[in-house]
N, C-alpha and C. Protein backbone atom coordinates (compact mmCIF):
# COMPACT_ATOMS: atom_id res chain seq x y z
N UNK A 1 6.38 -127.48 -18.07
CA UNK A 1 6.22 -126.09 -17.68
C UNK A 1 7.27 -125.71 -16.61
N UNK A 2 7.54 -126.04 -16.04
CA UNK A 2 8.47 -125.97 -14.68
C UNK A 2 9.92 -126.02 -15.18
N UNK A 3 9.93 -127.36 -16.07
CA UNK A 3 11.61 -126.82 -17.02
C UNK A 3 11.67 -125.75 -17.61
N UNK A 4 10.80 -124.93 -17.96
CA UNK A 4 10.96 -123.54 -18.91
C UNK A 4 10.98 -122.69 -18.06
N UNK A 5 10.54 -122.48 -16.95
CA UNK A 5 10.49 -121.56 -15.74
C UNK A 5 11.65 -121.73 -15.06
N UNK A 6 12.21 -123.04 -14.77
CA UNK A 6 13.66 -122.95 -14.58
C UNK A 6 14.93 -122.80 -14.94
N UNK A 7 14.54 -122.96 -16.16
CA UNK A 7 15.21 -122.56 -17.50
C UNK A 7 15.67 -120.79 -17.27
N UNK A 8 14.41 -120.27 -17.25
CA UNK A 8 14.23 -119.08 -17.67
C UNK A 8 14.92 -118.57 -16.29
N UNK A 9 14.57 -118.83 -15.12
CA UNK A 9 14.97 -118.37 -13.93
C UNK A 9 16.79 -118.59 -13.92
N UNK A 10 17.23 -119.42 -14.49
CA UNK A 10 18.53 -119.85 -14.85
C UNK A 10 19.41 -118.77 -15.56
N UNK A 11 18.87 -118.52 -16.64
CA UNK A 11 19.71 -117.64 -17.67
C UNK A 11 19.52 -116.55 -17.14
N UNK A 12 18.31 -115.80 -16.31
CA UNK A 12 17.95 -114.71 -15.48
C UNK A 12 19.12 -114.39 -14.23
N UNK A 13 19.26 -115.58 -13.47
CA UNK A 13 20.36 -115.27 -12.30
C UNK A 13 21.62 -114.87 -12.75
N UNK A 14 22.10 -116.11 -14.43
CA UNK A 14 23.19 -116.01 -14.78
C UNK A 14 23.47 -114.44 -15.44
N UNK A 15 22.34 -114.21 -15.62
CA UNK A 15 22.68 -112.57 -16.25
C UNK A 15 22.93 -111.79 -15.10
N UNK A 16 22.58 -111.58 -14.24
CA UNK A 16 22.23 -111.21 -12.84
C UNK A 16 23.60 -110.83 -11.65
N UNK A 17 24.06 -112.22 -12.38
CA UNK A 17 25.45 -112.28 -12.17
C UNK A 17 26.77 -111.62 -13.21
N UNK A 18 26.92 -111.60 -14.18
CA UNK A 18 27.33 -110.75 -15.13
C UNK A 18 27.22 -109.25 -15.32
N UNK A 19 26.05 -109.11 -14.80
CA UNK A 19 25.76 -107.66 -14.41
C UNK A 19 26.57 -106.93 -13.26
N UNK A 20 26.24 -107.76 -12.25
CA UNK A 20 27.25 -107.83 -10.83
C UNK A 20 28.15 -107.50 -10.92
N UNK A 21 29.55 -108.61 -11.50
CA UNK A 21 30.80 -108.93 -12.50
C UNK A 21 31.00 -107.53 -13.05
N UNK A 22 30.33 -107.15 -14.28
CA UNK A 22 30.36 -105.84 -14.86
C UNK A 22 30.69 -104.97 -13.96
N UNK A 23 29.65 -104.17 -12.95
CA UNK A 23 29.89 -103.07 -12.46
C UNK A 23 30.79 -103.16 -11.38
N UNK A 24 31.20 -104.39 -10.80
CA UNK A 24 32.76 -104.38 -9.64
C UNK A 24 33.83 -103.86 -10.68
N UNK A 25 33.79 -104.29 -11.84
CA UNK A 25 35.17 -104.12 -12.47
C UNK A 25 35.33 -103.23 -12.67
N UNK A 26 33.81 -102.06 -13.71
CA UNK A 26 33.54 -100.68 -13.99
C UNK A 26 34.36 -99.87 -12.35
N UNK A 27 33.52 -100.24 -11.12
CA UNK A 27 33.75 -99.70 -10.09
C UNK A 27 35.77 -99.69 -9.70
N UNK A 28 36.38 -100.14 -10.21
CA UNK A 28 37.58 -100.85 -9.91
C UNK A 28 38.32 -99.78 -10.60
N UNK A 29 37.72 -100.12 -12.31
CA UNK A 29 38.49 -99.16 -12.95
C UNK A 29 38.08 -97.69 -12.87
N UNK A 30 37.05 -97.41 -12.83
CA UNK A 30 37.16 -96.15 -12.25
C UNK A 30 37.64 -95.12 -10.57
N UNK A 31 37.95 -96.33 -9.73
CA UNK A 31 38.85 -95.41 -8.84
C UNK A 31 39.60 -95.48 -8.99
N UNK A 32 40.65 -96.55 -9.86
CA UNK A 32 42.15 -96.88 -10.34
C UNK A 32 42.22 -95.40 -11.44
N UNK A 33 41.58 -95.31 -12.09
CA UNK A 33 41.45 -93.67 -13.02
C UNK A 33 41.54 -92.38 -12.20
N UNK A 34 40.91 -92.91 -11.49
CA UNK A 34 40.56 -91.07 -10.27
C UNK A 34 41.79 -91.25 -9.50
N UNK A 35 42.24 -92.47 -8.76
CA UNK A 35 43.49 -91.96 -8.13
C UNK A 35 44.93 -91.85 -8.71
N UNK A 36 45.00 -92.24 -10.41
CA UNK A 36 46.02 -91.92 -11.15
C UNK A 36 46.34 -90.33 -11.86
N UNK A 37 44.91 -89.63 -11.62
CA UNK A 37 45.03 -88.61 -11.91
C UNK A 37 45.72 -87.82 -11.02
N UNK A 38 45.61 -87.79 -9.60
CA UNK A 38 46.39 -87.14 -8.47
C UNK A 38 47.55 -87.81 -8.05
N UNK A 39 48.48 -88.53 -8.90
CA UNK A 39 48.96 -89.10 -8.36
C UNK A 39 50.88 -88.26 -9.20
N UNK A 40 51.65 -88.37 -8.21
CA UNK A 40 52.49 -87.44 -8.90
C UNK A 40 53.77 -88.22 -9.67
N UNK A 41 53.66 -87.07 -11.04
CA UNK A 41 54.07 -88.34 -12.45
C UNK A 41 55.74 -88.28 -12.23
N UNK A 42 56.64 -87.45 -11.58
CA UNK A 42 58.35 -87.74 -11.76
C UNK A 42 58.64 -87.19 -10.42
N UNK A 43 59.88 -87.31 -10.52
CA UNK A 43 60.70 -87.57 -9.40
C UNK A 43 60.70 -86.89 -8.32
N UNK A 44 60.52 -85.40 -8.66
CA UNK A 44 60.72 -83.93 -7.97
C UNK A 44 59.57 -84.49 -6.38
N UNK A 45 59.95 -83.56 -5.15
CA UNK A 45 59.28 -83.53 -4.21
C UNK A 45 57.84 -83.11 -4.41
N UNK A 46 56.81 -83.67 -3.60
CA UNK A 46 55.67 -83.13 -3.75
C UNK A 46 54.88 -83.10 -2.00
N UNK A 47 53.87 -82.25 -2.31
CA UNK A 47 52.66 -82.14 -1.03
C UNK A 47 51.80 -83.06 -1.17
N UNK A 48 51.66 -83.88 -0.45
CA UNK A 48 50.15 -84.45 -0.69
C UNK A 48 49.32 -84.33 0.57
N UNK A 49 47.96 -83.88 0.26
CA UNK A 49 47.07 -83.84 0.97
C UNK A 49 46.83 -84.52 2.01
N UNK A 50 46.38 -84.30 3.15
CA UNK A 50 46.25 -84.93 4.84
C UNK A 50 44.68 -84.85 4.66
N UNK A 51 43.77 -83.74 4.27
CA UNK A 51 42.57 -83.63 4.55
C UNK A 51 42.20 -84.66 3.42
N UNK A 52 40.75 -85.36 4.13
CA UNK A 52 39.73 -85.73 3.02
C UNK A 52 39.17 -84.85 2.14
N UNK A 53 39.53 -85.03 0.96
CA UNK A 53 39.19 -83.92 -0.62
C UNK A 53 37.63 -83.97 -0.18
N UNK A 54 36.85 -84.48 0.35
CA UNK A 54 35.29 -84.30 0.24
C UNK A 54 34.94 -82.96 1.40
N UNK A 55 36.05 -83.32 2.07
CA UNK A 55 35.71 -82.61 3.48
C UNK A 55 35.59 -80.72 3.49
N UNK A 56 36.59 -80.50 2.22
CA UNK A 56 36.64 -79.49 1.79
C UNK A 56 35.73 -78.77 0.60
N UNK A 57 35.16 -77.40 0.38
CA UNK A 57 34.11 -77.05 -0.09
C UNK A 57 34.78 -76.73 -1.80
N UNK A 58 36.01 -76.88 -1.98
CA UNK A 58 36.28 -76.52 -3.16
C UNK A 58 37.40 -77.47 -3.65
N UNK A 59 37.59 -77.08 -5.06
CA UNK A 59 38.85 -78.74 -5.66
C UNK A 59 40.04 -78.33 -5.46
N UNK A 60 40.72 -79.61 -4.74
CA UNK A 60 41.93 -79.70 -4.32
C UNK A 60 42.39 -80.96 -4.99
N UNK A 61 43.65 -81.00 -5.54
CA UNK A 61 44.03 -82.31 -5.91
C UNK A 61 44.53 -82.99 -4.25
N UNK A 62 44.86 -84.52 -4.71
CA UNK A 62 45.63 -85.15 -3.45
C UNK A 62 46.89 -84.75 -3.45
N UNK A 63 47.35 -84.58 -4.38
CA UNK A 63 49.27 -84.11 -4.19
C UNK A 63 49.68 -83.05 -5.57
N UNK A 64 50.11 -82.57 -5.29
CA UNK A 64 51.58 -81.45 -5.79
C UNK A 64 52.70 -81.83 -5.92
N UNK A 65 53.31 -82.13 -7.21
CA UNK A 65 54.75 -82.09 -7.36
C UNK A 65 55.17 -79.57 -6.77
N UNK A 66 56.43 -80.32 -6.46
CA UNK A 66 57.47 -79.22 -6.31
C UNK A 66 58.48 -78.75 -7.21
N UNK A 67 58.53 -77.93 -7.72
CA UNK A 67 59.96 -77.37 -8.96
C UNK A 67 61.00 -76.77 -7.83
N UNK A 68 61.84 -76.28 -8.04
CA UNK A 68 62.54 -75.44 -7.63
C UNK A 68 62.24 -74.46 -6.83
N UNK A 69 61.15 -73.68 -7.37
CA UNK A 69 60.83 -72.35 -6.90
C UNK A 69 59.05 -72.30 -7.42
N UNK A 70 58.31 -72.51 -6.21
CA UNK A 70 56.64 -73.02 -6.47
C UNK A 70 56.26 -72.33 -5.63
N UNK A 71 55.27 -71.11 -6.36
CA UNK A 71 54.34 -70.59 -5.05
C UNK A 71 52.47 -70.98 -4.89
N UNK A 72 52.04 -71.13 -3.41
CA UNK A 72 51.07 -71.72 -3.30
C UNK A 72 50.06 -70.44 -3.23
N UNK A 73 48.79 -70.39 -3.69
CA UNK A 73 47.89 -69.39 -3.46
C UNK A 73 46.86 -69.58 -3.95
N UNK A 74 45.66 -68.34 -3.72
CA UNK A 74 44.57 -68.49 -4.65
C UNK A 74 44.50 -67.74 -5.50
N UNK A 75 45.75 -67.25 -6.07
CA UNK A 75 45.71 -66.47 -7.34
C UNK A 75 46.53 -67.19 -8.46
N UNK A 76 45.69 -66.46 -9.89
CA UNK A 76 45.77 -67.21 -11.26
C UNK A 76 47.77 -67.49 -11.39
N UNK A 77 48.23 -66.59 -10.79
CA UNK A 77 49.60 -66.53 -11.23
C UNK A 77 50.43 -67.41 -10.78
N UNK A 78 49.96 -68.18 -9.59
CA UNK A 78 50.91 -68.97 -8.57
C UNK A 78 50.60 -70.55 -9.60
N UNK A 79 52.18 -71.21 -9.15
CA UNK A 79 52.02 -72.46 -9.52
C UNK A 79 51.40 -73.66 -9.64
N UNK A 80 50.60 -73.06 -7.81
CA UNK A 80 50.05 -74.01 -7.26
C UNK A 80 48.97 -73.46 -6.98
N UNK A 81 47.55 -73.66 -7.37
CA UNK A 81 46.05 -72.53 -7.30
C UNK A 81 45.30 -73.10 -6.61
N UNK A 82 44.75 -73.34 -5.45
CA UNK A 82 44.02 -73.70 -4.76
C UNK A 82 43.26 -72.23 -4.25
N UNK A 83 41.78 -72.53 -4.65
CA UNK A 83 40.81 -71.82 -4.04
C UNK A 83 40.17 -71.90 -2.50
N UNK A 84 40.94 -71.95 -1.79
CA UNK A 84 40.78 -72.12 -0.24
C UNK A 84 40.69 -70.09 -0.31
N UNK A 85 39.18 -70.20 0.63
CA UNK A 85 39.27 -69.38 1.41
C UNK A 85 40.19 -68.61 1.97
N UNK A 86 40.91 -69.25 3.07
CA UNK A 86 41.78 -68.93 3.56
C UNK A 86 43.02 -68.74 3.51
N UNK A 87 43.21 -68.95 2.57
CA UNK A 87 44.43 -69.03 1.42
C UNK A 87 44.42 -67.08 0.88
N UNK A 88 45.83 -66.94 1.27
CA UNK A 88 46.09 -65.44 0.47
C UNK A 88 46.19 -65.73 -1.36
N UNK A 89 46.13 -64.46 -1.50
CA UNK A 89 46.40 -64.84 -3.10
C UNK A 89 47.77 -65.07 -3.76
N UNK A 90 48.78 -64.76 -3.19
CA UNK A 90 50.24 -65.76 -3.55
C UNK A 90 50.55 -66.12 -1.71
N UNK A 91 50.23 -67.31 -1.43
CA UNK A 91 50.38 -67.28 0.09
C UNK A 91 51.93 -67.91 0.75
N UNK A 92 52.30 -68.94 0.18
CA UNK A 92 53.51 -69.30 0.36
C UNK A 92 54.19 -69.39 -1.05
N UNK A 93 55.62 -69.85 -0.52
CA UNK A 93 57.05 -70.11 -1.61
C UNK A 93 57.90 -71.05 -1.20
N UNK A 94 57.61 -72.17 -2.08
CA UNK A 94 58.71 -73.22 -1.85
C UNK A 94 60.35 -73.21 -2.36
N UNK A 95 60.98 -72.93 -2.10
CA UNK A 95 62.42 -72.70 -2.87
C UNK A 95 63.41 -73.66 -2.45
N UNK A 96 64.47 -73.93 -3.27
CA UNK A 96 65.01 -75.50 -2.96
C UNK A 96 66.32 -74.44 -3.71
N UNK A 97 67.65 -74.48 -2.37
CA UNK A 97 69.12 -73.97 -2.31
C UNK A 97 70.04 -75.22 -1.88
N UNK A 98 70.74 -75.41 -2.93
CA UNK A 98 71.86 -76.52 -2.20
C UNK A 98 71.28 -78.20 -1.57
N UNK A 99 70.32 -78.85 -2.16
CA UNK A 99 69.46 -79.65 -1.78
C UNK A 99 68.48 -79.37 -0.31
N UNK A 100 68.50 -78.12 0.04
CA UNK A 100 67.74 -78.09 1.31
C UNK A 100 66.50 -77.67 0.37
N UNK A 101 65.19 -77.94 0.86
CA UNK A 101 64.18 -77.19 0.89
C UNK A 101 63.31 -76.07 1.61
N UNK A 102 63.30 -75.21 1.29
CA UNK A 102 62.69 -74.00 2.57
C UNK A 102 61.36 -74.02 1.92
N UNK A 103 60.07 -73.25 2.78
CA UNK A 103 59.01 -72.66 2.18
C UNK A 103 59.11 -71.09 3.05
N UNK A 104 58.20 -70.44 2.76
CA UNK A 104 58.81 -68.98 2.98
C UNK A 104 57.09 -68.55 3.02
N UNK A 105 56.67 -67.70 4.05
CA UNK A 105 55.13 -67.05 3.66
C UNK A 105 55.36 -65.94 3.23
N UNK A 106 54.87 -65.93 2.89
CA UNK A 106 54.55 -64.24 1.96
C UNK A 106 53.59 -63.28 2.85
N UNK A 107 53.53 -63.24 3.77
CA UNK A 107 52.90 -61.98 4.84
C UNK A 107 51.17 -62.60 4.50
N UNK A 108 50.82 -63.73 4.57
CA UNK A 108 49.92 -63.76 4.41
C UNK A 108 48.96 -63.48 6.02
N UNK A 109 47.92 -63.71 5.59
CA UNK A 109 46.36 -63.40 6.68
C UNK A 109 46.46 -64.20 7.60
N UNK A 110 46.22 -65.90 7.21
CA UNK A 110 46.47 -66.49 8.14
C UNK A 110 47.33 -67.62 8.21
N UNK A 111 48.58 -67.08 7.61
CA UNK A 111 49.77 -68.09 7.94
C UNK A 111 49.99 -69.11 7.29
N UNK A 112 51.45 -69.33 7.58
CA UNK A 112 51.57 -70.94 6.94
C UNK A 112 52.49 -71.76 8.34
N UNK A 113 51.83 -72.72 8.35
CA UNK A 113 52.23 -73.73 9.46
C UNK A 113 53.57 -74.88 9.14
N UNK A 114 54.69 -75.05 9.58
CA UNK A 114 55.24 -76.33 9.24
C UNK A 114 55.04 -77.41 11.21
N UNK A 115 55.13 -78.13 10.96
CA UNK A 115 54.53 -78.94 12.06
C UNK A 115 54.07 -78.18 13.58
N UNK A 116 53.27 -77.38 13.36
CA UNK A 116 52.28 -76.36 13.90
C UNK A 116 53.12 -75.04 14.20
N UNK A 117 54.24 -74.93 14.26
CA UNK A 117 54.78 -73.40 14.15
C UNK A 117 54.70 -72.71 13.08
N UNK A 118 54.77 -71.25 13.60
CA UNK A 118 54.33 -70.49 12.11
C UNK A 118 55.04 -70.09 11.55
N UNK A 119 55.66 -70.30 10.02
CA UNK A 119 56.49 -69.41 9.55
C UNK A 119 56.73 -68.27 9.01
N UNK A 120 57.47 -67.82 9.10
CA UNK A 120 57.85 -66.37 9.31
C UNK A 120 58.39 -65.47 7.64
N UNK A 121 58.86 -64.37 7.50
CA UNK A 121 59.25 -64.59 6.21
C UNK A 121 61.13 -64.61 5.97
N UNK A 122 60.94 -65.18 7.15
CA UNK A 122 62.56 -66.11 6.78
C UNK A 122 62.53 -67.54 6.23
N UNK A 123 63.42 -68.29 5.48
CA UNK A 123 63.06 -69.49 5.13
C UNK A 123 62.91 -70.14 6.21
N UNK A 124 62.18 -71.41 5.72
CA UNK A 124 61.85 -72.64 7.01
C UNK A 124 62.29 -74.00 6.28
N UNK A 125 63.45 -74.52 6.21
CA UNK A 125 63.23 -75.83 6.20
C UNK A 125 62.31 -76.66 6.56
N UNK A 126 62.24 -77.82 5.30
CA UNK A 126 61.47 -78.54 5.34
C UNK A 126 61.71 -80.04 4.89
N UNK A 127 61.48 -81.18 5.29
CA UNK A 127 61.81 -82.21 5.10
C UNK A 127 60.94 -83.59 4.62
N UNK A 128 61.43 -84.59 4.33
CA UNK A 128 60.29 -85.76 4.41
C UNK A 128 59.44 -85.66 5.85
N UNK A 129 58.03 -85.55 5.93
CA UNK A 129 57.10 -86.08 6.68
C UNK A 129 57.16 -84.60 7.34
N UNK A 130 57.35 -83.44 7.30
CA UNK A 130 56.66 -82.40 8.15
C UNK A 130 55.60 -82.10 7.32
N UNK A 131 54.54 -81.76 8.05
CA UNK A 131 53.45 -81.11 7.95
C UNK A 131 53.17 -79.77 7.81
N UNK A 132 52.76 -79.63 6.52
CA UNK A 132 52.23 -77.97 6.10
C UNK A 132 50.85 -78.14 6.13
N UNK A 133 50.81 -76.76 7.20
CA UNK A 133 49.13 -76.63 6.97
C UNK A 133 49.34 -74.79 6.36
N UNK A 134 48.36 -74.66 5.67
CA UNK A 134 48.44 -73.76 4.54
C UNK A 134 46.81 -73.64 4.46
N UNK A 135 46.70 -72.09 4.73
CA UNK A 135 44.75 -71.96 4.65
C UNK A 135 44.13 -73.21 5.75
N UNK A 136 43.41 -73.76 5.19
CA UNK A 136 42.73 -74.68 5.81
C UNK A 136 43.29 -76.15 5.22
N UNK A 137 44.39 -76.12 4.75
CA UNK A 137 44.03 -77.46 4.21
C UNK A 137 45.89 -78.05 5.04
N UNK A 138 46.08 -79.29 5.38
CA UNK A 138 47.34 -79.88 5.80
C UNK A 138 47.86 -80.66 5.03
N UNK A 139 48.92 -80.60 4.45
CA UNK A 139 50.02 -81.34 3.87
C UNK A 139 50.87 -82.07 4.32
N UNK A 140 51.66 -82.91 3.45
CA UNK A 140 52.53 -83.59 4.48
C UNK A 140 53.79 -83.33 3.23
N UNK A 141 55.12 -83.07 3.56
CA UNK A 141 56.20 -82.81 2.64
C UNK A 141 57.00 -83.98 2.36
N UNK A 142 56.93 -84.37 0.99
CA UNK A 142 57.76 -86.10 0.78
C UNK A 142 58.59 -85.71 -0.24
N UNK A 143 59.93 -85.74 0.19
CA UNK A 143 60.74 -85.94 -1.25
C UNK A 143 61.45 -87.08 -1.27
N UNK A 144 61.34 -87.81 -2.71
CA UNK A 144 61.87 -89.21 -2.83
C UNK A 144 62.95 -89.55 -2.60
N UNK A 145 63.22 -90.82 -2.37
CA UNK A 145 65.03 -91.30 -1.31
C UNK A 145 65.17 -92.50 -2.66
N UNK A 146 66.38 -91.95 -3.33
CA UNK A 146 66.44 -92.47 -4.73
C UNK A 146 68.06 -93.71 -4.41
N UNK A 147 67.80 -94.92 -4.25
CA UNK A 147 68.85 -95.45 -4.23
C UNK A 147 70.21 -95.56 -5.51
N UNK A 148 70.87 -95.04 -5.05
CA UNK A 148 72.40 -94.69 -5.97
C UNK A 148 72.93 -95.95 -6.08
N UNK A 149 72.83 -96.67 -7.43
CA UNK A 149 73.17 -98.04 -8.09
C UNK A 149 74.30 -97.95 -9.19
């Protein structure tokens, strides 16, 4: 009697354990999925997010690629659509002359920030690692440093 109970208690843990096994990996591959989705697919400059995505009441990806000429807002027409509150409805403009990058506000409500000054609607350069804060949410500006081989 006691071999069948240990038996049984045996193949019980070993499942127990497999189960375990299972859902680390499930758990693994599904944040490896969620953070490939925000993750930006070619070369061009992008924003990526400073705030925690939870922290905020509506969906924001973690990063933004940049084109040429990208405007940020909460309207259907802009490139870049984030439903922030505080966000005008075309609120900024990223534009890229001669390899510089500027962003530009559009007279919005409450501004667009590059490392806490406000910009104006003259261009503002912008570079690797300054900080856009835009509505409520802060960015950080990265464009890739491509070694010439």
């Amino acid at each position: 009697m006691f071999e069948l109970i240990s038996g049984l208690l045996k193949y019980l843990f070993i499942t127990a354990i497999y189960f375990f096994m299972f859902s680390i990996i499930r758990l693994i591959y599904l944040d490896i999925k969620h953070s490939r989705m925000g993750t930006v697919l070619d070369d061009s400059p992008y924003i990526k997010l400073m705030n925690k995505i939870k922290s905020v009441p509506f969906r924001v990806e973690e990063s933004y690629n940049i084109k040429n000429k990208y405007t940020v807002g909460r309207g259907s027409k802009n490139d870049i659509i984030i439903a922030d509150p505080f966000m005008s409805t075309v609120h900024a403009q990223f534009l890229k002359s001669h390899d510089l990058w500027t962003i530009v506000d559009n007279d919005s409500t409450n501004g667009t920030f590059v490392n806490g000054d406000r910009v104006g609607a003259e261009p503002c350069a912008v570079k690797t690692g300054d900080l856009i804060k835009i509505g409520q949410l802060m960015f950080i500006f990265v464009e890739p440093i491509f070694d010439e081989e």
